[in-house]
N, C-alpha and C. Protein backbone atom coordinates (compact mmCIF):
# COMPACT_ATOMS: atom_id res chain seq x y z
N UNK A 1 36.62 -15.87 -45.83
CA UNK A 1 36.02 -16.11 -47.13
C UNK A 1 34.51 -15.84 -47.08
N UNK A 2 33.66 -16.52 -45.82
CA UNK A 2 32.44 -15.99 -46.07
C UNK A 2 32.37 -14.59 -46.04
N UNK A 3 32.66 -14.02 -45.45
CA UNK A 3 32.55 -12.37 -44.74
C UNK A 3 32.90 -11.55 -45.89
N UNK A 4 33.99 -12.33 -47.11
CA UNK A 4 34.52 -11.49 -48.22
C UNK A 4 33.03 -11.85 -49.06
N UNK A 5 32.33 -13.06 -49.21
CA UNK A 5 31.51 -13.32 -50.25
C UNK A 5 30.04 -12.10 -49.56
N UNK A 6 29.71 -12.03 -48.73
CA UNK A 6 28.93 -11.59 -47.97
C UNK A 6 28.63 -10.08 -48.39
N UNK A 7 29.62 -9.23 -48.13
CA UNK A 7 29.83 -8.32 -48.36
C UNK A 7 30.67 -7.48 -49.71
N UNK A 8 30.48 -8.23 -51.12
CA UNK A 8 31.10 -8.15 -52.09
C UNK A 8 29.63 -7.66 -52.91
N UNK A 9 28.39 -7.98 -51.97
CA UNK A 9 27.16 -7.10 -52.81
C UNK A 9 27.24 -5.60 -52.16
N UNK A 10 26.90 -5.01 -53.32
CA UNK A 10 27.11 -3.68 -52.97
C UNK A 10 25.86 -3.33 -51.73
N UNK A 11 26.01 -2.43 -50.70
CA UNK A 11 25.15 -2.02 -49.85
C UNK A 11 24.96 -3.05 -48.56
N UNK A 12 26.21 -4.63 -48.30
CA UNK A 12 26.43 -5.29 -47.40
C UNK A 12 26.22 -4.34 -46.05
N UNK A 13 26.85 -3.26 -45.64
CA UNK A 13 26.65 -2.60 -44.55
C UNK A 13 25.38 -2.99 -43.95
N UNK A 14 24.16 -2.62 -44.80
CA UNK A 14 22.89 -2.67 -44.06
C UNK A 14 22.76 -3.67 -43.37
N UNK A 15 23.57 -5.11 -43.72
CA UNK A 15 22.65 -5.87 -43.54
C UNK A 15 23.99 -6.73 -42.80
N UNK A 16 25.33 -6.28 -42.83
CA UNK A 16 26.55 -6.82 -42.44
C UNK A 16 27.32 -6.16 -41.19
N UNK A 17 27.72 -6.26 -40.06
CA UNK A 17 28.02 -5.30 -39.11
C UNK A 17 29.52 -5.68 -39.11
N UNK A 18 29.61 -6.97 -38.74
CA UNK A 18 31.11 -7.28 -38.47
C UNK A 18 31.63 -8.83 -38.38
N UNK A 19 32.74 -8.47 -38.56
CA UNK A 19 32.94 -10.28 -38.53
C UNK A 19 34.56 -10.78 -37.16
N UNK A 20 34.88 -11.74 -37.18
CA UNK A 20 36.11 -11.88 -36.35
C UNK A 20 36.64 -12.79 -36.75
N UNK A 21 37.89 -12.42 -36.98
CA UNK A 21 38.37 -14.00 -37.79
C UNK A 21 39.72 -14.51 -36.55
N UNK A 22 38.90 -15.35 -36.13
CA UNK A 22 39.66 -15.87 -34.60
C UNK A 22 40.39 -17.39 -34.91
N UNK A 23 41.18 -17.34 -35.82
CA UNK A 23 41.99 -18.58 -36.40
C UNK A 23 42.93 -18.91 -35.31
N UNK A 24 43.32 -18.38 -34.68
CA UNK A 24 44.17 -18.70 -33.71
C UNK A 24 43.47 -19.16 -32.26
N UNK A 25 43.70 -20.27 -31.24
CA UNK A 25 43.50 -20.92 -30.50
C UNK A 25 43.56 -19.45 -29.25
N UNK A 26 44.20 -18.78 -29.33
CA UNK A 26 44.07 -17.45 -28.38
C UNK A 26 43.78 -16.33 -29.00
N UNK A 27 43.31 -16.00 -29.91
CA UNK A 27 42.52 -15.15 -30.44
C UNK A 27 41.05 -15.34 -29.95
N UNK A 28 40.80 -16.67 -30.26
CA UNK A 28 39.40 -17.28 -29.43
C UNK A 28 39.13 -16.41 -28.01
N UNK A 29 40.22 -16.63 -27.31
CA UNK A 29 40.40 -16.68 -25.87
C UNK A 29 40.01 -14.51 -25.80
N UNK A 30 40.80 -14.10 -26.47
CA UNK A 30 41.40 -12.69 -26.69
C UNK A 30 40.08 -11.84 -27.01
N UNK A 31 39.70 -12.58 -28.33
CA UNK A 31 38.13 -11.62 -29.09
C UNK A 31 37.12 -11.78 -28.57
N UNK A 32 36.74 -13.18 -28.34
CA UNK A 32 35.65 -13.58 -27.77
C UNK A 32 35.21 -14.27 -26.56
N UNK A 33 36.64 -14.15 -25.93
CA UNK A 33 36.18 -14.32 -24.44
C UNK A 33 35.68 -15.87 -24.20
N UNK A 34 36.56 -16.84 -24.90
CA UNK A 34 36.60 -17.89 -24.89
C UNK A 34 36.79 -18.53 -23.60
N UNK A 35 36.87 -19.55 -22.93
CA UNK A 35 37.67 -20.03 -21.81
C UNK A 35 38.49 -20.36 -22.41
N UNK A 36 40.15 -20.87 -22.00
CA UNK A 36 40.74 -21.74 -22.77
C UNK A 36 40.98 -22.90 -22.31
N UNK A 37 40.58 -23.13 -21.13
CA UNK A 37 39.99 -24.82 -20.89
C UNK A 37 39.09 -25.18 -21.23
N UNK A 38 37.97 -24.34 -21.72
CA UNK A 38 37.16 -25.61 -22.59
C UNK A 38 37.70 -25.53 -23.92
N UNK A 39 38.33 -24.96 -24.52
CA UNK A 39 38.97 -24.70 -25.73
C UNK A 39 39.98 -26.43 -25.82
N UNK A 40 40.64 -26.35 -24.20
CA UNK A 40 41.63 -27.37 -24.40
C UNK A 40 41.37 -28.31 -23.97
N UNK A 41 39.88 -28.74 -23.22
CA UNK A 41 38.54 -29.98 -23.16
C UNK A 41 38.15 -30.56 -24.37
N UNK A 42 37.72 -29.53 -25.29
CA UNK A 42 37.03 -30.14 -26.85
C UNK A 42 37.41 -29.77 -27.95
N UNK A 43 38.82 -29.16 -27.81
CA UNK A 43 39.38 -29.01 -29.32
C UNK A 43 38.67 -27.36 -29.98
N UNK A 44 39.56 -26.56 -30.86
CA UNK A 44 38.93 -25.86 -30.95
C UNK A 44 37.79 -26.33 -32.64
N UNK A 45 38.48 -27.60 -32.98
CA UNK A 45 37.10 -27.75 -33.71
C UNK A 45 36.25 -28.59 -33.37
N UNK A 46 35.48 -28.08 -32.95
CA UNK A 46 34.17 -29.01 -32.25
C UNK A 46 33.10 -28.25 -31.63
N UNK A 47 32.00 -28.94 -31.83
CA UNK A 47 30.57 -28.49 -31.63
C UNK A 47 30.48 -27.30 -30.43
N UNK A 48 31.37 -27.94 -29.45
CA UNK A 48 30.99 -26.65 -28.69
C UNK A 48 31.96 -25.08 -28.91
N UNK A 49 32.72 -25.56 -29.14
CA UNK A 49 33.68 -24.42 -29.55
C UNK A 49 33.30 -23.51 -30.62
N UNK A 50 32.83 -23.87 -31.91
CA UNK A 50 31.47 -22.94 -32.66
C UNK A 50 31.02 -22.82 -32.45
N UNK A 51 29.77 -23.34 -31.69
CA UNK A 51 28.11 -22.95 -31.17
C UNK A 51 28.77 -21.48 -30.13
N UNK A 52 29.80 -21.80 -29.12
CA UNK A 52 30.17 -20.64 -28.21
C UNK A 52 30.56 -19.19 -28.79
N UNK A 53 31.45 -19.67 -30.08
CA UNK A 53 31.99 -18.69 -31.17
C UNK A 53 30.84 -17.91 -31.38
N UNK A 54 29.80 -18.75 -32.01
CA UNK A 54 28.58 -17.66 -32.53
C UNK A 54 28.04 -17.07 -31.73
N UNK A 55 27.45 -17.99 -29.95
CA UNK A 55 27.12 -17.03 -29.61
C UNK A 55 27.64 -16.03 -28.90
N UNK A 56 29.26 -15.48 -28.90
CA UNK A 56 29.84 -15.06 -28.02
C UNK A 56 29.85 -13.63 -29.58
N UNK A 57 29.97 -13.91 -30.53
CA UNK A 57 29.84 -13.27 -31.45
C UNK A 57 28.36 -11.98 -31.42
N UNK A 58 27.57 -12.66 -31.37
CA UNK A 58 25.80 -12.17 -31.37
C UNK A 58 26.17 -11.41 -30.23
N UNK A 59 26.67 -11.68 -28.91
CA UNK A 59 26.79 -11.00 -27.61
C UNK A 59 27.51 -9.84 -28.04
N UNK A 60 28.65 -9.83 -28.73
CA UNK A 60 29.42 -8.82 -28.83
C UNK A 60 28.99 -7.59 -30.15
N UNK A 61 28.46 -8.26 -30.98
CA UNK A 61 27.74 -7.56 -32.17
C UNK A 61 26.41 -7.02 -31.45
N UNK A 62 26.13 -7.39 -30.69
CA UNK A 62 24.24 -7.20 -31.06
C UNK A 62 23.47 -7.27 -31.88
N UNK A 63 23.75 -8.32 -32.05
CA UNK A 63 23.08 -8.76 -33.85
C UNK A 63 22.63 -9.83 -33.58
N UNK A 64 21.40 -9.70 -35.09
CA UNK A 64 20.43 -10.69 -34.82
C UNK A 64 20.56 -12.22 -34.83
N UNK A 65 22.16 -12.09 -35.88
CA UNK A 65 22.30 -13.77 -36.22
C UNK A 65 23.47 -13.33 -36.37
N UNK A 66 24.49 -14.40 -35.97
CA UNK A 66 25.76 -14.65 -36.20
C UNK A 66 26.34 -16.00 -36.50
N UNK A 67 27.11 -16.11 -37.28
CA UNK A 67 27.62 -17.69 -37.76
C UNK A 67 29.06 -17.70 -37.51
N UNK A 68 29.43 -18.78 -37.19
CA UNK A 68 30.91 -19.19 -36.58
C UNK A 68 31.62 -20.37 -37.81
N UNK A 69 32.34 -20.71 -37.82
CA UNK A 69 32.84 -21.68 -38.37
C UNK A 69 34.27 -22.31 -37.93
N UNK A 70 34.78 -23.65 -37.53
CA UNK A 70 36.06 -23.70 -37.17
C UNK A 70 35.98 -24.77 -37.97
N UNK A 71 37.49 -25.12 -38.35
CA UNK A 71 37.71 -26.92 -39.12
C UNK A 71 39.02 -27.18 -39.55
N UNK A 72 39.06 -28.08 -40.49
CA UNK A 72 40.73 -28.66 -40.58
C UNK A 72 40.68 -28.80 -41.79
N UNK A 73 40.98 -27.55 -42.87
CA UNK A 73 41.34 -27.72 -44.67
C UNK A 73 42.28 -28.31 -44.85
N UNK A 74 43.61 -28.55 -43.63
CA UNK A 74 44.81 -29.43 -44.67
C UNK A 74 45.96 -28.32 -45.17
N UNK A 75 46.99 -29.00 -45.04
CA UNK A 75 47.03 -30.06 -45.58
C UNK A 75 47.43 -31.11 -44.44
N UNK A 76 47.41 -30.23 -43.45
CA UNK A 76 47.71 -30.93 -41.92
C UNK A 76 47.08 -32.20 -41.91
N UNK A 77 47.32 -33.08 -41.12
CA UNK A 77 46.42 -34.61 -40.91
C UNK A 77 45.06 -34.28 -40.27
N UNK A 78 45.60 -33.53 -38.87
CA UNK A 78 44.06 -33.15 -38.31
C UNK A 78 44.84 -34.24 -37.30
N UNK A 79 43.28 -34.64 -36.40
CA UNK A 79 43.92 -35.76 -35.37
C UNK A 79 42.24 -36.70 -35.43
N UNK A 80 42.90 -37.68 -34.36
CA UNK A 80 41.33 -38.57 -34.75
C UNK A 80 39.97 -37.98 -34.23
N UNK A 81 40.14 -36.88 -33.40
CA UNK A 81 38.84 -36.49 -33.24
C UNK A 81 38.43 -35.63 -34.09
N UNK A 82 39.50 -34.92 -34.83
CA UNK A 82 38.71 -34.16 -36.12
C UNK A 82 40.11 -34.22 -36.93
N UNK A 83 39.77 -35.04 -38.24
CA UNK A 83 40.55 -35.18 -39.25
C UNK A 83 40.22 -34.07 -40.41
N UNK A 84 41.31 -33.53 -40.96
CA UNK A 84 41.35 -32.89 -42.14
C UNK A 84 39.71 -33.01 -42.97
N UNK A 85 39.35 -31.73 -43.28
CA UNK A 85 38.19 -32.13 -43.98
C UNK A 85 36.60 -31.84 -42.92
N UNK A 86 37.20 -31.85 -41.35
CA UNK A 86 35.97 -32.15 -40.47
C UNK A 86 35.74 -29.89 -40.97
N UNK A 87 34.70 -30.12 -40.73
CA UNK A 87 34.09 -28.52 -40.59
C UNK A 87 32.89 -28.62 -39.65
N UNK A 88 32.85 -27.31 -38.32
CA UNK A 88 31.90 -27.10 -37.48
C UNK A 88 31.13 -25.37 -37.96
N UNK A 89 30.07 -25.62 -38.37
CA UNK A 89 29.04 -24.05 -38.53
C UNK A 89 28.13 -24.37 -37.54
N UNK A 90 28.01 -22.80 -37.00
CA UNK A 90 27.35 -22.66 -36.10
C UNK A 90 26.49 -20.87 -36.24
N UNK A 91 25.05 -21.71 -36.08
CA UNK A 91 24.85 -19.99 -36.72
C UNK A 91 23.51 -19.60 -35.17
N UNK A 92 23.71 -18.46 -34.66
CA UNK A 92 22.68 -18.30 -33.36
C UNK A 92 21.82 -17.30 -33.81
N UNK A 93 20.46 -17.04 -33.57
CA UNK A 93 19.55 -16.66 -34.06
C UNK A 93 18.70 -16.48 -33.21
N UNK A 94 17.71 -15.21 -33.19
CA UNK A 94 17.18 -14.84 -31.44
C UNK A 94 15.74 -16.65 -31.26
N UNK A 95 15.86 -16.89 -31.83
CA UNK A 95 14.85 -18.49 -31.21
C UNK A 95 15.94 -19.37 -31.20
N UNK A 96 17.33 -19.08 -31.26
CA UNK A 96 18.44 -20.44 -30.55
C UNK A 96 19.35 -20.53 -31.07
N UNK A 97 20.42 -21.34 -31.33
CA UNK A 97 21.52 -21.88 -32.14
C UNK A 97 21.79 -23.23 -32.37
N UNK A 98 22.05 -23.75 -33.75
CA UNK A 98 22.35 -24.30 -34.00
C UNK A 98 23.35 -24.79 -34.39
N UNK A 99 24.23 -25.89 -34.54
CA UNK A 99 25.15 -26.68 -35.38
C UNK A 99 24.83 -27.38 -35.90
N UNK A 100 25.98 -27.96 -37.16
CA UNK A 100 26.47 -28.47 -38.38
C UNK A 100 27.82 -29.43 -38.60
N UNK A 101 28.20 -29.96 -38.14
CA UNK A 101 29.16 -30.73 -38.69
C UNK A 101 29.59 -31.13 -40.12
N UNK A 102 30.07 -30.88 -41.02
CA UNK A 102 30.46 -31.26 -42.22
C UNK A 102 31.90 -32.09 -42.26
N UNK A 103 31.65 -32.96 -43.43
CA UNK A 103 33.13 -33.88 -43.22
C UNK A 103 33.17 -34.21 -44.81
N UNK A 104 34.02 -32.73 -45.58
CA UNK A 104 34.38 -32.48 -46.48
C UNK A 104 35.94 -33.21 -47.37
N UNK A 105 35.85 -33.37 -48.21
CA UNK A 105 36.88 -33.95 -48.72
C UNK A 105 37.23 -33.04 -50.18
N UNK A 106 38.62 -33.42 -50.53
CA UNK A 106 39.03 -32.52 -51.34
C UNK A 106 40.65 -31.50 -50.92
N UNK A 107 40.93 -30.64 -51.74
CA UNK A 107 42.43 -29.95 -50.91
C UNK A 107 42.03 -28.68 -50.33
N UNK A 108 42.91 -28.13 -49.90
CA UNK A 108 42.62 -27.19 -49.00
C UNK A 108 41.60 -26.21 -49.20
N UNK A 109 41.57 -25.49 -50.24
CA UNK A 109 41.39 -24.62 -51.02
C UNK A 109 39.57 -24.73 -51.55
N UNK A 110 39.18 -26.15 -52.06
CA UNK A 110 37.74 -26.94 -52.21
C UNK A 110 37.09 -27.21 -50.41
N UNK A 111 37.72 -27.50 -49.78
CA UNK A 111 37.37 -27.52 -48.62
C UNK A 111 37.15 -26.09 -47.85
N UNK A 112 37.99 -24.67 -47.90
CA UNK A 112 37.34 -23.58 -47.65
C UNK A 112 35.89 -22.88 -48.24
N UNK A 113 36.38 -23.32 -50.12
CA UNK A 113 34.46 -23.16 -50.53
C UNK A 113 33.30 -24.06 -50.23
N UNK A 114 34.04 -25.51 -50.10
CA UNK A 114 33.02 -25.93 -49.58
C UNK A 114 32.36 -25.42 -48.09
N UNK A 115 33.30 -24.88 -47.20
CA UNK A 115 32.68 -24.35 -45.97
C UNK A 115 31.79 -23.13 -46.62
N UNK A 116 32.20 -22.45 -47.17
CA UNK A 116 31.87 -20.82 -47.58
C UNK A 116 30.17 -21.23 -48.04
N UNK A 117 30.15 -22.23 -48.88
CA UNK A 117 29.14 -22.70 -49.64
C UNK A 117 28.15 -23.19 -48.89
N UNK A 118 28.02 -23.90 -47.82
CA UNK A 118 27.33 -24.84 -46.94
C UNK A 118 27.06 -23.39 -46.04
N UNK A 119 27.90 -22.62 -45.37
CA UNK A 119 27.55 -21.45 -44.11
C UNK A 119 26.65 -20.75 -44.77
N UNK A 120 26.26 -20.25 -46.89
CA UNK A 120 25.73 -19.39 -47.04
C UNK A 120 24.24 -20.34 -46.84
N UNK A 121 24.56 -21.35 -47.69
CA UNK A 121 23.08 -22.28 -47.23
C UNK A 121 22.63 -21.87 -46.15
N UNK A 122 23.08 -22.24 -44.81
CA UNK A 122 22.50 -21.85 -43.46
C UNK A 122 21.78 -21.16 -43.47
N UNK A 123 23.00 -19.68 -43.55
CA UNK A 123 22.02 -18.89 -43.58
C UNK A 123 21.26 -18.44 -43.97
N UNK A 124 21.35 -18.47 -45.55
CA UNK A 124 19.79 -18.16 -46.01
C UNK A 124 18.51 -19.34 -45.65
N UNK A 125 18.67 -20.53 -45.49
CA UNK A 125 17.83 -21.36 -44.96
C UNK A 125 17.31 -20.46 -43.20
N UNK A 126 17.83 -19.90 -42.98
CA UNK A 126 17.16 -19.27 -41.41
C UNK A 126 16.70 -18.33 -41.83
N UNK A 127 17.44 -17.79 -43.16
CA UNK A 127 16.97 -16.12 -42.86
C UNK A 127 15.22 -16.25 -43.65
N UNK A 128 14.38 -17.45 -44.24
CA UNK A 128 13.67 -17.79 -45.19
C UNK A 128 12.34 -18.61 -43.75
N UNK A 129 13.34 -18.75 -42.92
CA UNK A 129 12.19 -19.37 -41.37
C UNK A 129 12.00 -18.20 -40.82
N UNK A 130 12.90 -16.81 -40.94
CA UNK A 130 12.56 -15.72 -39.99
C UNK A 130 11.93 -15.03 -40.73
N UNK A 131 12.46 -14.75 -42.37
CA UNK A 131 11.20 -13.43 -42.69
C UNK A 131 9.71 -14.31 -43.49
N UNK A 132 9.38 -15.33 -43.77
CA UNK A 132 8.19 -15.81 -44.36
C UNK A 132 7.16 -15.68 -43.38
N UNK A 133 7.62 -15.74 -42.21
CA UNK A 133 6.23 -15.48 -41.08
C UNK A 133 6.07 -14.36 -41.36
N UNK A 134 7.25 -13.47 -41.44
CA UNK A 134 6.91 -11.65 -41.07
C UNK A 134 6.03 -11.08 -42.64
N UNK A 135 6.12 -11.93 -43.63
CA UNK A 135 5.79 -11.31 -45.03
C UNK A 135 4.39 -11.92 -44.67
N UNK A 136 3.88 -13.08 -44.18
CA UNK A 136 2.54 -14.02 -44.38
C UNK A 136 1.53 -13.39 -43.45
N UNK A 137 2.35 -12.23 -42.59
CA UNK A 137 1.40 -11.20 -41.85
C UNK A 137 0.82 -10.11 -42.49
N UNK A 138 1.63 -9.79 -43.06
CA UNK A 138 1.66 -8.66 -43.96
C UNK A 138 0.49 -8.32 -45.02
């Protein structure tokens, strides 16, 4: 969903390279060169399992910023370490990476825009710390 909103402005290329949609617990393992013991240490939704996503993402893109996202829309229960609703963003950026935890409520469907909605925040909140220095030189 982000990657569709992202690239639905015309001329995304410039500024969009690629995305991976690693929904599956070995797709992780497969695309991005996951371990799958730490996968099966911390769940694949959890802080470290996005933060790794993104930056295993940036490694493989060569790109400047990459954002990850894993979580539990439902209608599944989830389990007690991440119940339905939990969402992990993770966006890496050449001064570091960060995470996000969100703990969204709502059905499946409000809970994917709400992710979609919160990841574009991110990133334009970084992309507004990286180019205001470069314009205040200028």
């Amino acid at each position: 969903m982000l990657a569709s909103t992202i690239t639905e402005i015309p001329g995304a290329s410039r500024y969009f390279s690629s995305g991976f949609i690693t929904y599956s617990n070995q797709s992780k393992v497969d695309l991005l060169d996951i371990d799958p013991a730490i996968i099966n240490q911390f769940g694949a939704v959890s802080e470290k399992i996005v933060t790794l996503m993104a930056m295993k993402c940036r490694q493989k893109t060569k790109t400047s910023i990459s954002i990850a996202i894993s979580g539990l829309a439902g209608p599944e229960r989830g389990n007690e370490r991440a119940p339905v609703g939990t969402v992990y963003i993770a966006i890496t950026l050449p001064h570091g990476t960060k995470c996000y935890q969100f703990k969204f409520e709502g059905n499946r469907q409000q809970i994917r825009i709400q992710t979609c909605v919160e990841a574009l925040k991110i990133l334009l909140g970084e992309l507004k710390i990286l180019i205001i220095p470069c314009l205040e030189t200028v």
